[in-house]
Protein backbone atom coordinates (compact mmCIF):
# COMPACT_ATOMS: atom_id res chain seq x y z
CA UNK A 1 -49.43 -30.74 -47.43
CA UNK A 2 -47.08 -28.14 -48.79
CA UNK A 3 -49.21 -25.48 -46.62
CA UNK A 4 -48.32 -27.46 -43.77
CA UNK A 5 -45.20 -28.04 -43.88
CA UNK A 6 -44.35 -24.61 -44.52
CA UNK A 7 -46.48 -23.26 -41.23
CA UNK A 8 -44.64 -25.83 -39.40
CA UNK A 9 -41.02 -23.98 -40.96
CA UNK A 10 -42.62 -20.72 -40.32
CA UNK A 11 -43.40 -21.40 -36.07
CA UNK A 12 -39.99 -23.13 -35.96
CA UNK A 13 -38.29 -20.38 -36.94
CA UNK A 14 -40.44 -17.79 -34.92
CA UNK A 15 -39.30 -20.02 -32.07
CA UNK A 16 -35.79 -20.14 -32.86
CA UNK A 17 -35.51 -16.34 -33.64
CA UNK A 18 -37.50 -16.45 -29.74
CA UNK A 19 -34.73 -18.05 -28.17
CA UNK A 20 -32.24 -16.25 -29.91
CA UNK A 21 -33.37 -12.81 -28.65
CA UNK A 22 -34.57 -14.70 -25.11
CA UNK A 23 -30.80 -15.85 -25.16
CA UNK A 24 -29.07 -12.63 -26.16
CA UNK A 25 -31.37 -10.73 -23.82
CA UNK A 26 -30.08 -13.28 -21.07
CA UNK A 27 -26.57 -12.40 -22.03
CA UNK A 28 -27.30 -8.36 -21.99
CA UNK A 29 -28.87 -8.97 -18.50
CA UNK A 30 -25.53 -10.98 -17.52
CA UNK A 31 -23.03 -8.62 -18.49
CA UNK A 32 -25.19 -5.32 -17.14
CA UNK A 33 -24.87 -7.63 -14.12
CA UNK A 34 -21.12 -7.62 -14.06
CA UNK A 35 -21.05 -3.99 -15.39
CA UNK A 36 -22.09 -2.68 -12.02
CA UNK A 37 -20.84 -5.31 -9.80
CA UNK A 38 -17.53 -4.38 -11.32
CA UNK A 39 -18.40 -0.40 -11.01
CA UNK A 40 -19.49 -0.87 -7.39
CA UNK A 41 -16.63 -2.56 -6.43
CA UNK A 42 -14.20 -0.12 -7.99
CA UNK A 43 -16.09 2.74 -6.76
CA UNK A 44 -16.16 1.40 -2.78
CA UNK A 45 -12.49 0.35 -2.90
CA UNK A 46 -11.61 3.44 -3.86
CA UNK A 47 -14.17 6.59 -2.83
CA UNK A 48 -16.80 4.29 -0.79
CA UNK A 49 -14.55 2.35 2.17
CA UNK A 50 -12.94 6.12 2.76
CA UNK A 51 -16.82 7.61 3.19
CA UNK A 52 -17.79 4.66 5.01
CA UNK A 53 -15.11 4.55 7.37
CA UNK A 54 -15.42 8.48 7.74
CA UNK A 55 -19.09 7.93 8.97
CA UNK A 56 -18.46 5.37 10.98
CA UNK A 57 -15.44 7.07 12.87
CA UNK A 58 -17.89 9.94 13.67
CA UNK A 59 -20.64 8.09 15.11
CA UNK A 60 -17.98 6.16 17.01
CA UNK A 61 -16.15 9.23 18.28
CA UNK A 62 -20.02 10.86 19.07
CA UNK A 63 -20.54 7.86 21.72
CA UNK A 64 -17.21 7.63 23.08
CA UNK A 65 -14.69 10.41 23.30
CA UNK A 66 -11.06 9.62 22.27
CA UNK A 67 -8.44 9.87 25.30
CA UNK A 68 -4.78 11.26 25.06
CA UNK A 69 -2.43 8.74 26.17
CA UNK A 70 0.31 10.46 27.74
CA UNK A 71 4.39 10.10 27.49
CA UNK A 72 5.50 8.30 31.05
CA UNK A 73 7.80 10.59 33.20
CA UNK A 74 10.65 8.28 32.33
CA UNK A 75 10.90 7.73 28.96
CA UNK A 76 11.67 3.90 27.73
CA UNK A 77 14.92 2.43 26.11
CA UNK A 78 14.48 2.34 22.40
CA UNK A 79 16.27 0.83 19.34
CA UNK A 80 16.44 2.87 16.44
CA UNK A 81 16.75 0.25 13.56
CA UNK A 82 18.16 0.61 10.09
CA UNK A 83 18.28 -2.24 7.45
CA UNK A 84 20.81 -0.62 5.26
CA UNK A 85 22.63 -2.07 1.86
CA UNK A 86 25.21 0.23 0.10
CA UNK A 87 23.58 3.49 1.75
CA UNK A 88 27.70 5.42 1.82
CA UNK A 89 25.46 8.74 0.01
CA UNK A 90 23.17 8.83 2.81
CA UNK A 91 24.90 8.28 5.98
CA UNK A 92 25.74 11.27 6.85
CA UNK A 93 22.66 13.34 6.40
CA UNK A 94 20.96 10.34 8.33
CA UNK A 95 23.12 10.55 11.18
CA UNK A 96 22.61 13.99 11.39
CA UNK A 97 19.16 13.40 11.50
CA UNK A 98 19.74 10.83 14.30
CA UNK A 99 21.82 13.20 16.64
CA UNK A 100 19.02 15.89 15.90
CA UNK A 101 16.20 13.76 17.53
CA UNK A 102 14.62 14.64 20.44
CA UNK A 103 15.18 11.70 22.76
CA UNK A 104 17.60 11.46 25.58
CA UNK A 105 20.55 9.79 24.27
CA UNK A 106 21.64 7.18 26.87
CA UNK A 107 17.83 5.74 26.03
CA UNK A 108 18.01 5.78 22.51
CA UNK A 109 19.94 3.32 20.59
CA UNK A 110 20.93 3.14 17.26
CA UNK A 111 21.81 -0.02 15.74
CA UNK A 112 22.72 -0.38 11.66
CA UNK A 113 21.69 -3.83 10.14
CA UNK A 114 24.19 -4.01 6.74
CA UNK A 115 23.92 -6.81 5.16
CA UNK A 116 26.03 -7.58 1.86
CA UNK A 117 27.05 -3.83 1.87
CA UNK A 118 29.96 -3.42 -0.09
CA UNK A 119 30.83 0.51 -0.63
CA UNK A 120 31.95 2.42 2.53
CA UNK A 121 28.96 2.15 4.03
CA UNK A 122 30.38 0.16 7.30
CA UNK A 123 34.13 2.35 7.26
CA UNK A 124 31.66 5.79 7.26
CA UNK A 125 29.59 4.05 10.15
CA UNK A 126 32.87 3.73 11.98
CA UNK A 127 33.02 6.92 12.89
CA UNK A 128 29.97 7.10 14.76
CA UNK A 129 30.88 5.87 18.34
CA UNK A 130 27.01 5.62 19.33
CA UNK A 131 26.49 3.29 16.34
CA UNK A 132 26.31 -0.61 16.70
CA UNK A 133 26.69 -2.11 13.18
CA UNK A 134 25.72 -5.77 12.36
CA UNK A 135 27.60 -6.24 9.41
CA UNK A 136 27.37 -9.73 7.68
CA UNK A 137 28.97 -10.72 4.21
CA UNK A 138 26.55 -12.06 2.46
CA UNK A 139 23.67 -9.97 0.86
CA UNK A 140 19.78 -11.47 1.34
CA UNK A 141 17.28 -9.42 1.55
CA UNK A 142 16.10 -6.40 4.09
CA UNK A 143 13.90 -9.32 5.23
CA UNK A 144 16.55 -11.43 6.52
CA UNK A 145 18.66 -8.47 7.61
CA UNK A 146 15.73 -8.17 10.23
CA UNK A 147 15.35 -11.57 11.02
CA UNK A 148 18.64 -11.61 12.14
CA UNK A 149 19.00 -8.20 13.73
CA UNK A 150 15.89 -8.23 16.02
CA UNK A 151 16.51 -10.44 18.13
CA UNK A 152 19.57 -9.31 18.92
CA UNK A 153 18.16 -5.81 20.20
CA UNK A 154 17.61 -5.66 23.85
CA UNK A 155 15.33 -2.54 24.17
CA UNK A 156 11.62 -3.30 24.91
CA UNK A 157 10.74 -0.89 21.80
CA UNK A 158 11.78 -1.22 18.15
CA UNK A 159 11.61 1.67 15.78
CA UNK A 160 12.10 0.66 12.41
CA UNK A 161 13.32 3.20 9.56
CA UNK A 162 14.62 3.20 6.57
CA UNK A 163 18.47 4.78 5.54
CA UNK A 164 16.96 7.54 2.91
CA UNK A 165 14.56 8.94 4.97
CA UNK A 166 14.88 11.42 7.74
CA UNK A 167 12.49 11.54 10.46
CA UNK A 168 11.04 14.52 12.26
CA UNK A 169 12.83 15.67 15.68
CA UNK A 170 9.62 14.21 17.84
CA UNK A 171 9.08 11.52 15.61
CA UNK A 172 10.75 8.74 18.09
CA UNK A 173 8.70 10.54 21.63
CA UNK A 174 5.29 10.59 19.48
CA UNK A 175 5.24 7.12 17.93
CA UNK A 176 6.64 5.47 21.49
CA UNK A 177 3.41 7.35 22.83
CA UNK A 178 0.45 5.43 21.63
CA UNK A 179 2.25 2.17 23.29
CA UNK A 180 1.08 3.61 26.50
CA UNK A 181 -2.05 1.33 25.70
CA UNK A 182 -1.42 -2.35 26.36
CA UNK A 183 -3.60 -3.56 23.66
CA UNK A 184 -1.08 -1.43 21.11
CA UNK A 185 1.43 -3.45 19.87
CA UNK A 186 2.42 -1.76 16.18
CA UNK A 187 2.73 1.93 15.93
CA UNK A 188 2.88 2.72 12.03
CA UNK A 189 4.28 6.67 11.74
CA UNK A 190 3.39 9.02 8.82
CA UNK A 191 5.37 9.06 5.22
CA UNK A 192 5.20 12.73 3.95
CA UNK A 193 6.45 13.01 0.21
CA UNK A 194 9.17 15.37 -0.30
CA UNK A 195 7.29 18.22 -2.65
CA UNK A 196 9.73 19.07 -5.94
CA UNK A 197 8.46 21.42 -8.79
CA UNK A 198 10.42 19.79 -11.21
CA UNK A 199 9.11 16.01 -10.69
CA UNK A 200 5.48 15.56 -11.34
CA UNK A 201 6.02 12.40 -9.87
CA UNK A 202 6.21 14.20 -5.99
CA UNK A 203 3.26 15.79 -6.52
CA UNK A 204 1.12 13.39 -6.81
CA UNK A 205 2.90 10.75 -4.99
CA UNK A 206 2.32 13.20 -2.18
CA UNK A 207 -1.27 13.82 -2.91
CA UNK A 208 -2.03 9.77 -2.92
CA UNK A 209 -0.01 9.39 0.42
CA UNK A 210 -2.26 12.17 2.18
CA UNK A 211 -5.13 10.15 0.92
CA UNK A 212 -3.42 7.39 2.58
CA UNK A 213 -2.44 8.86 5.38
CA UNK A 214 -6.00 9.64 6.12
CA UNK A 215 -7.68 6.24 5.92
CA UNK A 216 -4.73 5.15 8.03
CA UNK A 217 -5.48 7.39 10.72
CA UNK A 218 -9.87 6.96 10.51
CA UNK A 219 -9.00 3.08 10.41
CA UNK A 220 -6.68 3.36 13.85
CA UNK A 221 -10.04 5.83 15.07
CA UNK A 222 -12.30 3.17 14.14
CA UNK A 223 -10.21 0.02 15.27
CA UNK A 224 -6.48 -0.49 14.14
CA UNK A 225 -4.55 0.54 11.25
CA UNK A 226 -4.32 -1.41 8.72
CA UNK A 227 -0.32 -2.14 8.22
CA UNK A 228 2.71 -0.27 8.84
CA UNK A 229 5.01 1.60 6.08
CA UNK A 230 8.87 1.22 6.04
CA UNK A 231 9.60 4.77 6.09
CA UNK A 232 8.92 4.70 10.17
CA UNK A 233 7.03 1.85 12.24
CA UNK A 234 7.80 0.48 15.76
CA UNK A 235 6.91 -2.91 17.77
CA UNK A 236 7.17 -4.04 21.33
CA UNK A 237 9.92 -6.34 20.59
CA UNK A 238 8.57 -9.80 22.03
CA UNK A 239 5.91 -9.37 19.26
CA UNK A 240 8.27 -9.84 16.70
CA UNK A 241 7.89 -12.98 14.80
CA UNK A 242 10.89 -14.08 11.88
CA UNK A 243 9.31 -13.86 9.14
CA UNK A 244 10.74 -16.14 5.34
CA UNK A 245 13.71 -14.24 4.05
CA UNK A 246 11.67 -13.78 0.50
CA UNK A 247 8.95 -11.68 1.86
CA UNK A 248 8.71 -8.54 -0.48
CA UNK A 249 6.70 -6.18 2.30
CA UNK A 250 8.74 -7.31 5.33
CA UNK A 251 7.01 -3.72 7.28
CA UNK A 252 3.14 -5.15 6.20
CA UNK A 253 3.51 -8.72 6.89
CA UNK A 254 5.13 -8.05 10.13
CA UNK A 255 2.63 -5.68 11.40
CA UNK A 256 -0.27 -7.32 10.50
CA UNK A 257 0.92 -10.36 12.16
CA UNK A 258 1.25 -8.14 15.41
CA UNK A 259 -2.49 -7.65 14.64
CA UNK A 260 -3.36 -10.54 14.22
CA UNK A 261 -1.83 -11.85 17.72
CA UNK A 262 -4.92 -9.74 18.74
CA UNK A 263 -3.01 -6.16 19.70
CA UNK A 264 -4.04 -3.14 17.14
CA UNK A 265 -1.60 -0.67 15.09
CA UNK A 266 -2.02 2.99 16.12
CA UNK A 267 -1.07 5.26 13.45
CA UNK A 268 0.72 8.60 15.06
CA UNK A 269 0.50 11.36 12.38
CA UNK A 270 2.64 13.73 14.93
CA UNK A 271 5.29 10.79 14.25
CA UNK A 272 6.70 11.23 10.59
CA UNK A 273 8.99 10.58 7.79
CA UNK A 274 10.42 12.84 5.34
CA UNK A 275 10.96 10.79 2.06
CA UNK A 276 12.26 12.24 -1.63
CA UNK A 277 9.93 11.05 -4.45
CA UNK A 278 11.02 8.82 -6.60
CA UNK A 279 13.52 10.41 -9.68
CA UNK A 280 11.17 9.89 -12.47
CA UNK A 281 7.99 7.58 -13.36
CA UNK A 282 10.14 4.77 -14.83
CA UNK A 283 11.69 4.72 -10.86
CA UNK A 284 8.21 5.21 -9.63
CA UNK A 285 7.27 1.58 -11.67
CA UNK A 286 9.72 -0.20 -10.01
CA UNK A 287 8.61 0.66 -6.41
CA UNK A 288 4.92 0.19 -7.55
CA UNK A 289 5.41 -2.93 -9.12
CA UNK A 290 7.04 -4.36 -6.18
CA UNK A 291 4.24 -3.23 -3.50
CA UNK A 292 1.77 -4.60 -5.97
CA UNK A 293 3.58 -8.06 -5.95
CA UNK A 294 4.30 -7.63 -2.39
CA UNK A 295 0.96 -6.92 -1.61
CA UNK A 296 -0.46 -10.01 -3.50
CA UNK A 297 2.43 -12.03 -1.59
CA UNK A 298 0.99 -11.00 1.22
CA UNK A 299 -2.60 -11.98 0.52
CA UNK A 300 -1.52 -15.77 0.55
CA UNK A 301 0.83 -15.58 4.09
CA UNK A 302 -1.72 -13.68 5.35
CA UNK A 303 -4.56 -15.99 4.79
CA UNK A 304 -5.88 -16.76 7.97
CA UNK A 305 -6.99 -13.38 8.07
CA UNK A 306 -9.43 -13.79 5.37
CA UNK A 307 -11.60 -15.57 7.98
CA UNK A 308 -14.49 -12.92 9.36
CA UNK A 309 -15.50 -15.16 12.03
CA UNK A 310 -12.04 -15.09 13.50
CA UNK A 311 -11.08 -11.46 13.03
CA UNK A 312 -14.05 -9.57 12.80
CA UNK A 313 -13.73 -5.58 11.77
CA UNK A 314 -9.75 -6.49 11.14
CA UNK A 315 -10.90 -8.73 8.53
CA UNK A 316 -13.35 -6.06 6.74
CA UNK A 317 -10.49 -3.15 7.64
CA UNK A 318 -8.32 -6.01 5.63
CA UNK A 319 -10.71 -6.43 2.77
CA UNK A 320 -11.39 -3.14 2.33
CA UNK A 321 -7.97 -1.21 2.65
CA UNK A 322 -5.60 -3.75 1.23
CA UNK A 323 -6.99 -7.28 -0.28
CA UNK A 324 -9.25 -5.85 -3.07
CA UNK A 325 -6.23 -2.79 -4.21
CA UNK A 326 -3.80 -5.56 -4.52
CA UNK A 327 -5.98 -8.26 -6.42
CA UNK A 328 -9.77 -8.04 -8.18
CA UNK A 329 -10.47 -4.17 -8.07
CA UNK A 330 -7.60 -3.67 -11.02
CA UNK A 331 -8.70 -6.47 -12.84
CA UNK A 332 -12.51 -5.18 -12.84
CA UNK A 333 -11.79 -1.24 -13.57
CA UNK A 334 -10.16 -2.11 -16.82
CA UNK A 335 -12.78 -4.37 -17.44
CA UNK A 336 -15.37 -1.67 -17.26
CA UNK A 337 -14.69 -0.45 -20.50
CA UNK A 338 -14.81 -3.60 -22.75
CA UNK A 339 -18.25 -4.45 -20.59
CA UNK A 340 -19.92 -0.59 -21.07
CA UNK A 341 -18.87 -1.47 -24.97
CA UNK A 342 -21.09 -4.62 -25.13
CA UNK A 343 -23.94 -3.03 -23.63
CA UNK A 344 -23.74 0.11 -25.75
CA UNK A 345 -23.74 -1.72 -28.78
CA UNK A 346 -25.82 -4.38 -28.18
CA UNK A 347 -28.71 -2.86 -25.40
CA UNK A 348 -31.98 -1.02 -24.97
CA UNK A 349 -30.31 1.75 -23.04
CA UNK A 350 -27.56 3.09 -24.98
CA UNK A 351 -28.17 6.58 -24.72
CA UNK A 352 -27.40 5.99 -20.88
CA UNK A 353 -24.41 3.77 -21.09
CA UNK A 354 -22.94 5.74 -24.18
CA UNK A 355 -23.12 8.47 -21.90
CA UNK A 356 -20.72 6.97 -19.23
CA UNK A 357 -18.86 5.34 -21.87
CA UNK A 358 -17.89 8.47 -22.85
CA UNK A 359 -16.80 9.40 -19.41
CA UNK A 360 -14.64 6.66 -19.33
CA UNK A 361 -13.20 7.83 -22.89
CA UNK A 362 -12.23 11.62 -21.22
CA UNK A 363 -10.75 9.67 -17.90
CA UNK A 364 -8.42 8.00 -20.27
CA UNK A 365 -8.17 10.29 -22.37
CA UNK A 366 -6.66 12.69 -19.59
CA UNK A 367 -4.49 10.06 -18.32
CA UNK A 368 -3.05 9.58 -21.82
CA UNK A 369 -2.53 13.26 -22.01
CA UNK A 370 -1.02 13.08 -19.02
CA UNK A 371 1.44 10.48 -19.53
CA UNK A 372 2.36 12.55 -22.35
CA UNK A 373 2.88 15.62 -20.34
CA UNK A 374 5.60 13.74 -17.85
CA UNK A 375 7.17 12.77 -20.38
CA UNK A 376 8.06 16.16 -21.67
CA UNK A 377 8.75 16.56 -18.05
CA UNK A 378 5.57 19.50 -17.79
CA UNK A 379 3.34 19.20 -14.95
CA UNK A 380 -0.22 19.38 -14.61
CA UNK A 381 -1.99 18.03 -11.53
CA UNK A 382 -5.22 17.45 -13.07
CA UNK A 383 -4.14 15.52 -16.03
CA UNK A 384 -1.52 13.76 -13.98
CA UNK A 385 -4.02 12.40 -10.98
CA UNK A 386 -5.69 10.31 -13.50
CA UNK A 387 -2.76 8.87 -15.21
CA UNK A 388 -1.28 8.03 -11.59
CA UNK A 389 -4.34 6.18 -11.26
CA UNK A 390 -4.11 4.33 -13.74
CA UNK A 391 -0.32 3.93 -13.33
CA UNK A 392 -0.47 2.48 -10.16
CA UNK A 393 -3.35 -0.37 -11.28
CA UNK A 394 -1.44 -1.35 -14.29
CA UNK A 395 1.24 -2.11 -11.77
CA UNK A 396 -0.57 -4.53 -10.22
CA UNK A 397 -0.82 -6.01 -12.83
CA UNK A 398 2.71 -5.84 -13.74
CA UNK A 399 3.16 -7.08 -10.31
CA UNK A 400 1.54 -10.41 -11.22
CA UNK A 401 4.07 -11.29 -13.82
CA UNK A 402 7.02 -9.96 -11.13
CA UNK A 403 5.90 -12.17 -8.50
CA UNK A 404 6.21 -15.24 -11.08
CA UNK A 405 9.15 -14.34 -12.03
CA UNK A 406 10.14 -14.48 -8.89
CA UNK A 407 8.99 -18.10 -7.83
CA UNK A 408 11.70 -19.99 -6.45
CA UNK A 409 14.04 -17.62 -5.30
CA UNK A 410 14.97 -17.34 -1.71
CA UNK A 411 15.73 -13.54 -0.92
CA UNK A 412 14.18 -10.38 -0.58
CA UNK A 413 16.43 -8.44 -2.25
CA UNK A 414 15.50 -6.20 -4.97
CA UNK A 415 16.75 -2.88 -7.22
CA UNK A 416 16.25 0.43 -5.23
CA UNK A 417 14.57 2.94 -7.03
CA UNK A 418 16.11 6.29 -7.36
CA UNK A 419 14.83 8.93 -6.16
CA UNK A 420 15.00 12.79 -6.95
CA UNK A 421 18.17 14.55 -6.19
């Protein structure tokens, strides 16, 4: 009986120790699952949409040439637009950059929306006789600064910009050109970073927005753009559409909704913007932390757009370019390394993943260095690209806890950051 019984204790724990290792093998299968769903997602959000897109421009362009659209012999009435608060340390240089474009001036119109300004901005704008200011008290937001000032232009072409930046002398004849197509009704111009030696910041600020820059313009080849930046967009006017006076990317929201009436954003490289970098990484957080909120704002007024049956290759451009930067693709990359951790410790293959494990540990490890670096103010591109990587996705997820924060209120507004003298 005793033999028994202890055969019977001997098969019930073979099948117990069984399902352990059938369960734990189940659970190494699961996460090596996520591991490179995670990796593949990270990788085409940031490497694989730019080579897709690339391809697919190029068979596109093989089949069917691009065509020049060219400037009409009379050129149209435009507003230049400028949502401006407390700007008195820029207005000069800007209106010197005004007078300096290359537009005829009895068609070019330059209208000042200052909100809640309260330094000398509006008494420096008075001595500007071609200037129209719309000047109201109360301060709320770039967002409602445009609500209100839009509709009150008269010109069939808006050209939004912003009060630091200075735009090139063609910039307002090149990004009126693309609108010679009907189905155009957003024309987003180019941001160029202002290169500094002394802020490591600029140069790789610069190097991400030429990266930018160039899925921009192989989206717009492919289909439309994918957005509009601040710095320099315009809109046929009719298209605009108020949008609530708390948006945080007034320039994105607006422009996709353009796109989503069923016209496409050009992008016009020949039409750009000349911007400083931002004074210092600290500066750099604030701007990144409100484009990450912003952006993740944007996901849940933009929802309709998440529909592929309705907007087709504008919903995958969407996807692809914007939705998974601003919401899962963070999340996932620092996920990698806690996953690549459970598989090296507890799988059959840990040569292989100790192997990119430690690939991951010299990525970090060079963005650590390179934090350290800026902050002794030395700069090193190649340590500093993969700390502004990581920089910017932490700021998403900084951008979370902003946008809570932020429940409830009813503005726009927020803190400029500075940006290098």
């Amino acid at each position: 009986m005793k033999f028994f019984n202890h055969e019977i204790c001997v098969c019930a724990h073979l099948t117990q120790t069984r399902h352990a290792q059938k369960t734990c093998a189940e659970m190494r299968k699961t996460i090596e699952i996520l591991f490179w769903i995670a990796l593949a997602i990270v990788f085409y959000t940031y490497a694989g949409y730019g080579i897709f897109l690339y391809l697919l421009v190029r068979v596109k362009e093989a089949l069917c040439k691009r065509t020049r659209i060219e400037l009409p012999e009379e050129l149209p009435e435009v507003t230049l637009l400028i949502a401006a608060y407390n700007e008195e340390a820029v207005i000069a240089d800007k209106m010197r950059n005004c007078r300096a474009l290359d537009y005829p001036a009895g068609r070019l119109k330059i209208v000042w929306v200052t909100d809640g300004s309260n330094d000398r901005t509006n008494e420096l704008l008075a001595g500007y006789p071609e200037v129209t200011v719309l000047f109201a008290p109360e301060r709320r937001g770039k967002t409602a600064a445009l609500n209100r000032g839009v509709p009150l232009v008269t010109t069939p072409l808006v050209v939004f910009t912003d009060a630091n930046t200075m735009l090139g002398p063609e910039a307002i004849r090149e990004i009126i050109r693309p609108f010679g197509d009907p189905k155009v009704g957003c024309v987003a111009g180019e941001k160029r970073v202002v290169q500094s030696r002394e802020q490591a910041a600029a140069s790789t600020e610069g190097i991400y927005w030429k990266y930018e820059s160039k899925l921009k313009e192989w989206d717009d080849r492919l289909y439309t753009a994918v957005g509009a930046a601040g710095e320099l967009f315009a809109i046929r006017r009719e298209l605009f559409v108020a949008m609530p006076d708390d948006t945080l990317l007034d320039d994105f929201i607006l422009s996709m909704r353009i796109a989503m009436q069923g016209y496409r954003i050009a992008y016009c490289k020949n039409a750009y913007a000349l911007e400083e970098a931002s004074a210092d990484m600290t500066e750099e957080g604030k701007r990144k932390v409100r484009i990450a909120a912003g952006g993740l704002q944007s996901i849940g007024r933009l929802a309709p757009l998440l529909n592929p049956l309705r907007y087709g290759i504008l919903w995958w451009q969407y996807l692809s370019h914007r939705v998974l930067r601003w919401s899962v693709t963070p999340i996932l990359l620092f996920a990698l390394v806690p996953l690549n951790i459970a598989l090296v410790a507890g799988g059959p293959h840990r040569i292989f993943y100790g192997t990119i494990l430690l690939l991951q540990a010299v990525f970090y490890g060079c963005a650590l260095q390179g934090y350290r670096l800026s902050q002794r103010k030395i700069k090193n591109k190649l340590l500093f690209v993969p700390y502004y990587f990581l920089f910017m996705n932490l700021n998403v997820l900084r951008g979370i806890a902003y946008l809570r924060r932020r429940r409830g209120q009813q503005t726009g507004a927020w803190e400029k950051a500075k940006r290098a003298a």
